[in-house]
C-alpha atoms as a PDB file:
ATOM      1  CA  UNK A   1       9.498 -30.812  17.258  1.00  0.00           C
ATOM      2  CA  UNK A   2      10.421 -29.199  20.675  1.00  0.00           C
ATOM      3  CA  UNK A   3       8.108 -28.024  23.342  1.00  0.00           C
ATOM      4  CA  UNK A   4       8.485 -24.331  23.692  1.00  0.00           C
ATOM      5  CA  UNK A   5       7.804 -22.775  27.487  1.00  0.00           C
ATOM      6  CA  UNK A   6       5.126 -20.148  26.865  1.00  0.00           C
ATOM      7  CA  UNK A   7       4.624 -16.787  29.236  1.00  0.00           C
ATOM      8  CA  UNK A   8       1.359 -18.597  30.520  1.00  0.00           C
ATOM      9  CA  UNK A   9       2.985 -21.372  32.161  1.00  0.00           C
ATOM     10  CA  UNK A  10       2.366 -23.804  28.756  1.00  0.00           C
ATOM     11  CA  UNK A  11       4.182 -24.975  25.887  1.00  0.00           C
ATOM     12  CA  UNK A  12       3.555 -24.749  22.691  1.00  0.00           C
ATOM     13  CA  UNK A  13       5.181 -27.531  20.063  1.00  0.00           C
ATOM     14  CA  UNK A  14       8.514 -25.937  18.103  1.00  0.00           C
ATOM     15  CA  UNK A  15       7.974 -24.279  14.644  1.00  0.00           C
ATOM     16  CA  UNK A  16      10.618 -24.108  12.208  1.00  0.00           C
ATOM     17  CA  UNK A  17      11.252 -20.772  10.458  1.00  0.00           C
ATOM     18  CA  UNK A  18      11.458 -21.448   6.289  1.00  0.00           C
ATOM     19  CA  UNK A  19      13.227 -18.452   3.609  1.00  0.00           C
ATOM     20  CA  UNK A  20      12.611 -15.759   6.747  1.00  0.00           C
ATOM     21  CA  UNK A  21       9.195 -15.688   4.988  1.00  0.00           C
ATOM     22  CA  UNK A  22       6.855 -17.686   7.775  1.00  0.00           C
ATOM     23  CA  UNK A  23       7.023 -20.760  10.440  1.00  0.00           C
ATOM     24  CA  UNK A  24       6.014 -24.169  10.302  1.00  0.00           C
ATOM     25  CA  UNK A  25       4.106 -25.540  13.043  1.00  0.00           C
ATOM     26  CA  UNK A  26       1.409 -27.877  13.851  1.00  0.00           C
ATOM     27  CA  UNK A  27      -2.188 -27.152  14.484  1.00  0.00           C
ATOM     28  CA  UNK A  28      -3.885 -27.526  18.013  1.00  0.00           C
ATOM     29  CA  UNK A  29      -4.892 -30.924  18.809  1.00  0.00           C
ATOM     30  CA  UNK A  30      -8.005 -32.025  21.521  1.00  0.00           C
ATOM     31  CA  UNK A  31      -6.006 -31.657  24.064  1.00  0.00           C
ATOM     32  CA  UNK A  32      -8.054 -28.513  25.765  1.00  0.00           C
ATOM     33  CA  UNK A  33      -5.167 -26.403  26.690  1.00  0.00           C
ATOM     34  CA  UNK A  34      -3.447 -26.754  23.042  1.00  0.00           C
ATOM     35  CA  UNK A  35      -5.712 -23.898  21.993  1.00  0.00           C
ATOM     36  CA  UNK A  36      -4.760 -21.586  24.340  1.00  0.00           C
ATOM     37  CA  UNK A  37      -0.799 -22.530  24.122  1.00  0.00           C
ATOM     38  CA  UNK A  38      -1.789 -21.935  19.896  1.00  0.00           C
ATOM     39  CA  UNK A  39      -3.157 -18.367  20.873  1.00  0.00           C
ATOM     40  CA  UNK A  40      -0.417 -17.444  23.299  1.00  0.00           C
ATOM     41  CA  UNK A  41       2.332 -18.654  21.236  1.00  0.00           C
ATOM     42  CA  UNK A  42       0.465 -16.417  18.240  1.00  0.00           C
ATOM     43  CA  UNK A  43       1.127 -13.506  20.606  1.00  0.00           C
ATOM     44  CA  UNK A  44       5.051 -13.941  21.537  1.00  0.00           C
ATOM     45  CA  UNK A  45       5.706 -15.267  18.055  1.00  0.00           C
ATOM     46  CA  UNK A  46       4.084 -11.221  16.859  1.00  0.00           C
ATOM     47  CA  UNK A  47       1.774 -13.576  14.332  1.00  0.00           C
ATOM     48  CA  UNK A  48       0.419 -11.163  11.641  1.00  0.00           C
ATOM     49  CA  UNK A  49      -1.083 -14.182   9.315  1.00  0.00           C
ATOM     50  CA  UNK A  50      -2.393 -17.858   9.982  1.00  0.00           C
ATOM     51  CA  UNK A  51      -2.548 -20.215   7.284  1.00  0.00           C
ATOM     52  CA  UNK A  52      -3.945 -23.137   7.812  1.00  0.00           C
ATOM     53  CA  UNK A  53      -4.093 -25.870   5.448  1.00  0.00           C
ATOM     54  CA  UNK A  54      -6.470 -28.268   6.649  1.00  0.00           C
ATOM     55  CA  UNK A  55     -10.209 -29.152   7.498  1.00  0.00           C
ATOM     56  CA  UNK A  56     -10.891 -29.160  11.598  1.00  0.00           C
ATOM     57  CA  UNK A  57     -12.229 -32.938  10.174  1.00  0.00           C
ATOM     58  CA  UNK A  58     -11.813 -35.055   7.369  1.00  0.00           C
ATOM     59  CA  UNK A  59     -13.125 -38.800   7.204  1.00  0.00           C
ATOM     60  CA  UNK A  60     -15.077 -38.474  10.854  1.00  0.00           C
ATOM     61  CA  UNK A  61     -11.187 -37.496  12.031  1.00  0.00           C
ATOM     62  CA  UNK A  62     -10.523 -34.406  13.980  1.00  0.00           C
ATOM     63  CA  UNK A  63      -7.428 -32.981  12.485  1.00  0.00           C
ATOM     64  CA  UNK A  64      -7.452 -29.848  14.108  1.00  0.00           C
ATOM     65  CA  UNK A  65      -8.727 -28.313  17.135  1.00  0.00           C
ATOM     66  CA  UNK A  66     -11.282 -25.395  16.148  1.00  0.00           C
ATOM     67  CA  UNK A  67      -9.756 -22.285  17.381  1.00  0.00           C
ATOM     68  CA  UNK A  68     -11.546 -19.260  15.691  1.00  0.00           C
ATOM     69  CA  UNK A  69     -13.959 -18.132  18.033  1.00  0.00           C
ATOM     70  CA  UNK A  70     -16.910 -17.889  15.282  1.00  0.00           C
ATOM     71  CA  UNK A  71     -18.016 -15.458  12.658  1.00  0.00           C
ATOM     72  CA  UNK A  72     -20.270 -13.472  14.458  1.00  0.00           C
ATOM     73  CA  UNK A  73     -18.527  -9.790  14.650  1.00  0.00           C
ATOM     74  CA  UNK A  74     -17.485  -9.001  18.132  1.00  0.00           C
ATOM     75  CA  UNK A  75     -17.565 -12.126  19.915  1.00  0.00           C
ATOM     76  CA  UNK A  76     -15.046 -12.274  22.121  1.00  0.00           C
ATOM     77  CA  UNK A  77     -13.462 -15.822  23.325  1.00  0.00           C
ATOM     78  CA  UNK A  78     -10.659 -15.715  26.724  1.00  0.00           C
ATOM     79  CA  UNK A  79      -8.272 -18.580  26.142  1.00  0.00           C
ATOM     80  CA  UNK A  80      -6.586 -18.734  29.324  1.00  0.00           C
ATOM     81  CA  UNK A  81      -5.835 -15.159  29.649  1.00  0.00           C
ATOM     82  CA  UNK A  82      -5.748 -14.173  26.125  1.00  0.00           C
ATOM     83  CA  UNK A  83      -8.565 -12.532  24.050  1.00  0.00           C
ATOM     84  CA  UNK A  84      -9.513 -13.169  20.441  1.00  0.00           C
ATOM     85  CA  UNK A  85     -12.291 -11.071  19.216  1.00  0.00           C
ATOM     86  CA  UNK A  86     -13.519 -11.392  15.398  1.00  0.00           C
ATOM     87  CA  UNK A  87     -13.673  -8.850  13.177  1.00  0.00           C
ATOM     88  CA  UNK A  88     -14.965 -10.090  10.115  1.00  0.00           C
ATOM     89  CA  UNK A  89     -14.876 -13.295   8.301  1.00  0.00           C
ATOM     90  CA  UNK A  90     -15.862 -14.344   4.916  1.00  0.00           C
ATOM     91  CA  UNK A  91     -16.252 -17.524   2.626  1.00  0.00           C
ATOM     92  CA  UNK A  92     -13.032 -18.236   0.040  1.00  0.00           C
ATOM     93  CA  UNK A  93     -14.848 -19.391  -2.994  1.00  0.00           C
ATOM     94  CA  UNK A  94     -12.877 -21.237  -5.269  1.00  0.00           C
ATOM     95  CA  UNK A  95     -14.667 -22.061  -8.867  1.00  0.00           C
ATOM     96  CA  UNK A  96     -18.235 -21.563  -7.105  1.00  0.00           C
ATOM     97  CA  UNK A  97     -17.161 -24.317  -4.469  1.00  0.00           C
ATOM     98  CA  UNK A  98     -15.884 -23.968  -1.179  1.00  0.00           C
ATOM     99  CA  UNK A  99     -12.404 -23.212  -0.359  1.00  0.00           C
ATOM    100  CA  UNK A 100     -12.222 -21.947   2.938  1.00  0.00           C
ATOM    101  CA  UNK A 101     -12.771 -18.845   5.137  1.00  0.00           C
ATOM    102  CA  UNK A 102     -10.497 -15.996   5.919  1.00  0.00           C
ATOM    103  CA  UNK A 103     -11.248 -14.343   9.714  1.00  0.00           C
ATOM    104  CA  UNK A 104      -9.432 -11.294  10.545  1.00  0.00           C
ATOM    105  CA  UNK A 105      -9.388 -11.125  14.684  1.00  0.00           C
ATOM    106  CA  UNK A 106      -8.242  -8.732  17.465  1.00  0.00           C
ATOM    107  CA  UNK A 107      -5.760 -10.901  19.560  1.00  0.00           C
ATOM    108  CA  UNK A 108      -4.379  -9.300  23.011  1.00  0.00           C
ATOM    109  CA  UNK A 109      -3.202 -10.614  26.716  1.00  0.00           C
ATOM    110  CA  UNK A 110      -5.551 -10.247  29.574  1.00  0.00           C
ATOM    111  CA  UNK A 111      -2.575  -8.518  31.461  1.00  0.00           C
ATOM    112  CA  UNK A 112      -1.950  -6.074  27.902  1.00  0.00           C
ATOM    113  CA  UNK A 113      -4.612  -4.198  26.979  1.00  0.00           C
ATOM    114  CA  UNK A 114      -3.398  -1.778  25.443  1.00  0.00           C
ATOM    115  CA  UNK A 115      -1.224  -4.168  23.340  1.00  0.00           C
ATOM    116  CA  UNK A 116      -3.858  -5.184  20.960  1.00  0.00           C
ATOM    117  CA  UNK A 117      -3.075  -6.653  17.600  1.00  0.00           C
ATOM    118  CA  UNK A 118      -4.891  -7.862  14.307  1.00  0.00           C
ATOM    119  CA  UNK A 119      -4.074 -11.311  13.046  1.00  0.00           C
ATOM    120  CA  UNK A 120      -5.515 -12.342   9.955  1.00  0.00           C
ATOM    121  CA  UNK A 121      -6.483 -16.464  10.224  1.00  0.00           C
ATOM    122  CA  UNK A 122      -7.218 -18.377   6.608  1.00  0.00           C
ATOM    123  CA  UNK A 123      -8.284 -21.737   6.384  1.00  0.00           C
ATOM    124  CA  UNK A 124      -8.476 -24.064   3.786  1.00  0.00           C
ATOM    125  CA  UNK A 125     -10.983 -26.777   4.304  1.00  0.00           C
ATOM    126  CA  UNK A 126     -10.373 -28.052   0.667  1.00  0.00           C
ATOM    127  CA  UNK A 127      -7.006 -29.775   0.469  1.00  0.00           C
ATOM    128  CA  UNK A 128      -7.557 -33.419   1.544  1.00  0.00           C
ATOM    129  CA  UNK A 129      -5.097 -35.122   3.647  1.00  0.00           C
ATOM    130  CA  UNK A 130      -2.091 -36.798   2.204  1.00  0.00           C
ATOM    131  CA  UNK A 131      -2.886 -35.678  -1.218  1.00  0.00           C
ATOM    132  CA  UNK A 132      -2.058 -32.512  -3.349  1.00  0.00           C
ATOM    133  CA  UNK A 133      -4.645 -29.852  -3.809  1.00  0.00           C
ATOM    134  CA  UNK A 134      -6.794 -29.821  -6.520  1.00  0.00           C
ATOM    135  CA  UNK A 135      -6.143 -26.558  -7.689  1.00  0.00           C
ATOM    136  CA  UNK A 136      -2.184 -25.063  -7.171  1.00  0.00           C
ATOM    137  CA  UNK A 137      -3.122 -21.963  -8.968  1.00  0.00           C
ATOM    138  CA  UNK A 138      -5.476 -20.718  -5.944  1.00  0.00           C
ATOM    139  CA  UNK A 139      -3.180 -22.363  -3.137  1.00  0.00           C
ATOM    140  CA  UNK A 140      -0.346 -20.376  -5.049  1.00  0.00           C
ATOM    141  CA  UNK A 141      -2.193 -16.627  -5.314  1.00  0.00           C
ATOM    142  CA  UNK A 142      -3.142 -17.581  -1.743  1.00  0.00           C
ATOM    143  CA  UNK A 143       0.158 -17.808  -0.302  1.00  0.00           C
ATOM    144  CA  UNK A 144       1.429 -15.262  -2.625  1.00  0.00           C
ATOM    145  CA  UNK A 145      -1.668 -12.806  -1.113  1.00  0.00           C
ATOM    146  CA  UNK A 146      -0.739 -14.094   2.669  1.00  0.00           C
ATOM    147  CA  UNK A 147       3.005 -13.465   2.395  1.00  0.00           C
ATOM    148  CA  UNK A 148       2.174 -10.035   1.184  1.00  0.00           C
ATOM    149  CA  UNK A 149      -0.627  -9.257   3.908  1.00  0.00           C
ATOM    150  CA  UNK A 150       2.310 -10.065   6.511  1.00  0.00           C
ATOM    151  CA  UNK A 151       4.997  -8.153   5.074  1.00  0.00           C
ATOM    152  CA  UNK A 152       1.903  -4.954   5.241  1.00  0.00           C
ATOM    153  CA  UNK A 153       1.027  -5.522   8.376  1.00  0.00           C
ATOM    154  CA  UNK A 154       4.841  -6.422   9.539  1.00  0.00           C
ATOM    155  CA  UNK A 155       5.561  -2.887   8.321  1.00  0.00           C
ATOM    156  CA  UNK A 156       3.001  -1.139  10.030  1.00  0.00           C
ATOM    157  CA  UNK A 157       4.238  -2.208  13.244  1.00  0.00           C
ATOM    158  CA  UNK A 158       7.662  -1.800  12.306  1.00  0.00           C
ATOM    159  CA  UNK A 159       8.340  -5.551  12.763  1.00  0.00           C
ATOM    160  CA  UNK A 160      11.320  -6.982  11.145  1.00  0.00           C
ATOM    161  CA  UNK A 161      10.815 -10.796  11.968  1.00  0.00           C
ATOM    162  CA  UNK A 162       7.760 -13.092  10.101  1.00  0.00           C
ATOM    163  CA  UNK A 163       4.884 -12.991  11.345  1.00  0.00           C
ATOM    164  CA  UNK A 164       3.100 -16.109   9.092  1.00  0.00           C
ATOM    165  CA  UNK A 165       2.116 -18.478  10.483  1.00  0.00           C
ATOM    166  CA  UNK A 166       1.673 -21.853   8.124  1.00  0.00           C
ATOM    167  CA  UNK A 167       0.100 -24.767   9.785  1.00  0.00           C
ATOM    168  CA  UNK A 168      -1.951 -28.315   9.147  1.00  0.00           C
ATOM    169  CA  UNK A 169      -2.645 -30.896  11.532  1.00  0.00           C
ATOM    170  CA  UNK A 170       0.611 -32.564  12.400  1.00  0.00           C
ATOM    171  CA  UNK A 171       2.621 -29.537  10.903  1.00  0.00           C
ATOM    172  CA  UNK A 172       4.556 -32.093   8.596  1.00  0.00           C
ATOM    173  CA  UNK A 173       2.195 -32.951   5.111  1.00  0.00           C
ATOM    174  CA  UNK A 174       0.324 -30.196   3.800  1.00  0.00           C
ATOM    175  CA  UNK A 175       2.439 -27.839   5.457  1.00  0.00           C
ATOM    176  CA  UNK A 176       5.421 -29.513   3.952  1.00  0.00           C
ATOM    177  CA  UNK A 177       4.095 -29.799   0.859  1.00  0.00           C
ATOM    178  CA  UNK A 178       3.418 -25.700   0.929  1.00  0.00           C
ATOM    179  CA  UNK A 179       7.158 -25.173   1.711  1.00  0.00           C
END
């Protein structure tokens, strides 16, 4: 993967662009200003969906940095200049256990406003590393539901180019394996 120079002065690491229908990319790592360069590349890249397929730990392992600013309505987090604020989140239940948690959050640059956006971000915290996930059924209606929440929201804005966003830890397994 490349670096990519962001607006902010950052980079962000390269994504790779599968069927027109979303990018690959990797998921922020504990680096602090990874999160930031995540959010900012969200905003040039026009993100509409995040998918990401992985746990922020597995195994006492950080596998991804925790970006979503929390699940309290309205909380507002400034990474560096750009703004997430949450909407609304709730639980993905899978067979009464947990799958994940969809957040839907306002994302906009200190500098723009009035250029404010809503990006839908869904985590799975149930598909261990280096394995395939338990269920394909609910991974498959899930990417099915994303790609069609993108292609909405892409159309409301009059936006030709994807705007899903598919990552895991390294950008490479589970990701892979989704593609």
């Amino acid at each position: 993967m490349s670096l990519l120079p962001l607006a902010n002065g950052g980079f962000y690491a390269g994504s790779s662009v599968f069927g027109g229908l979303f990018r690959a990319t990797q998921g922020p790592k504990a680096d602090p200003d990874t999160v930031p360069d995540l959010w900012s590349w969200l905003v040039e890249q026009r993100a509409t969906v995040v998918l990401n397929l992985t746990a922020w730990a597995e195994g006492g392992t950080t596998k991804s940095e925790d970006y979503v600013p929390g699940t309290a309505q309205g909380v507002v987090s400034d990474w560096q200049g750009v703004h997430v604020r949450t909407l609304a989140s709730s639980k993905l239940l899978q067979h009464l256990g947990d799958f994940g948690e969809a957040t839907a959050v306002q994302l906009w640059k200190a500098e723009q406003p009035d250029n404010v956006r809503v990006v839908l971000v869904v985590q799975i915290s149930s598909w261990p590393s280096g394995m395939l996930p338990q269920d394909g059924d609910s991974l498959a209606w899930l990417s099915l539901f994303c790609i069609r929440a993108d292609r909405s929201l892409r159309q409301q804005r009059g936006q030709p180019d994807p705007g899903l966003v598919v990552h895991c830890s390294s950008g490479n397994g589970r990701t892979g394996r989704r593609c």
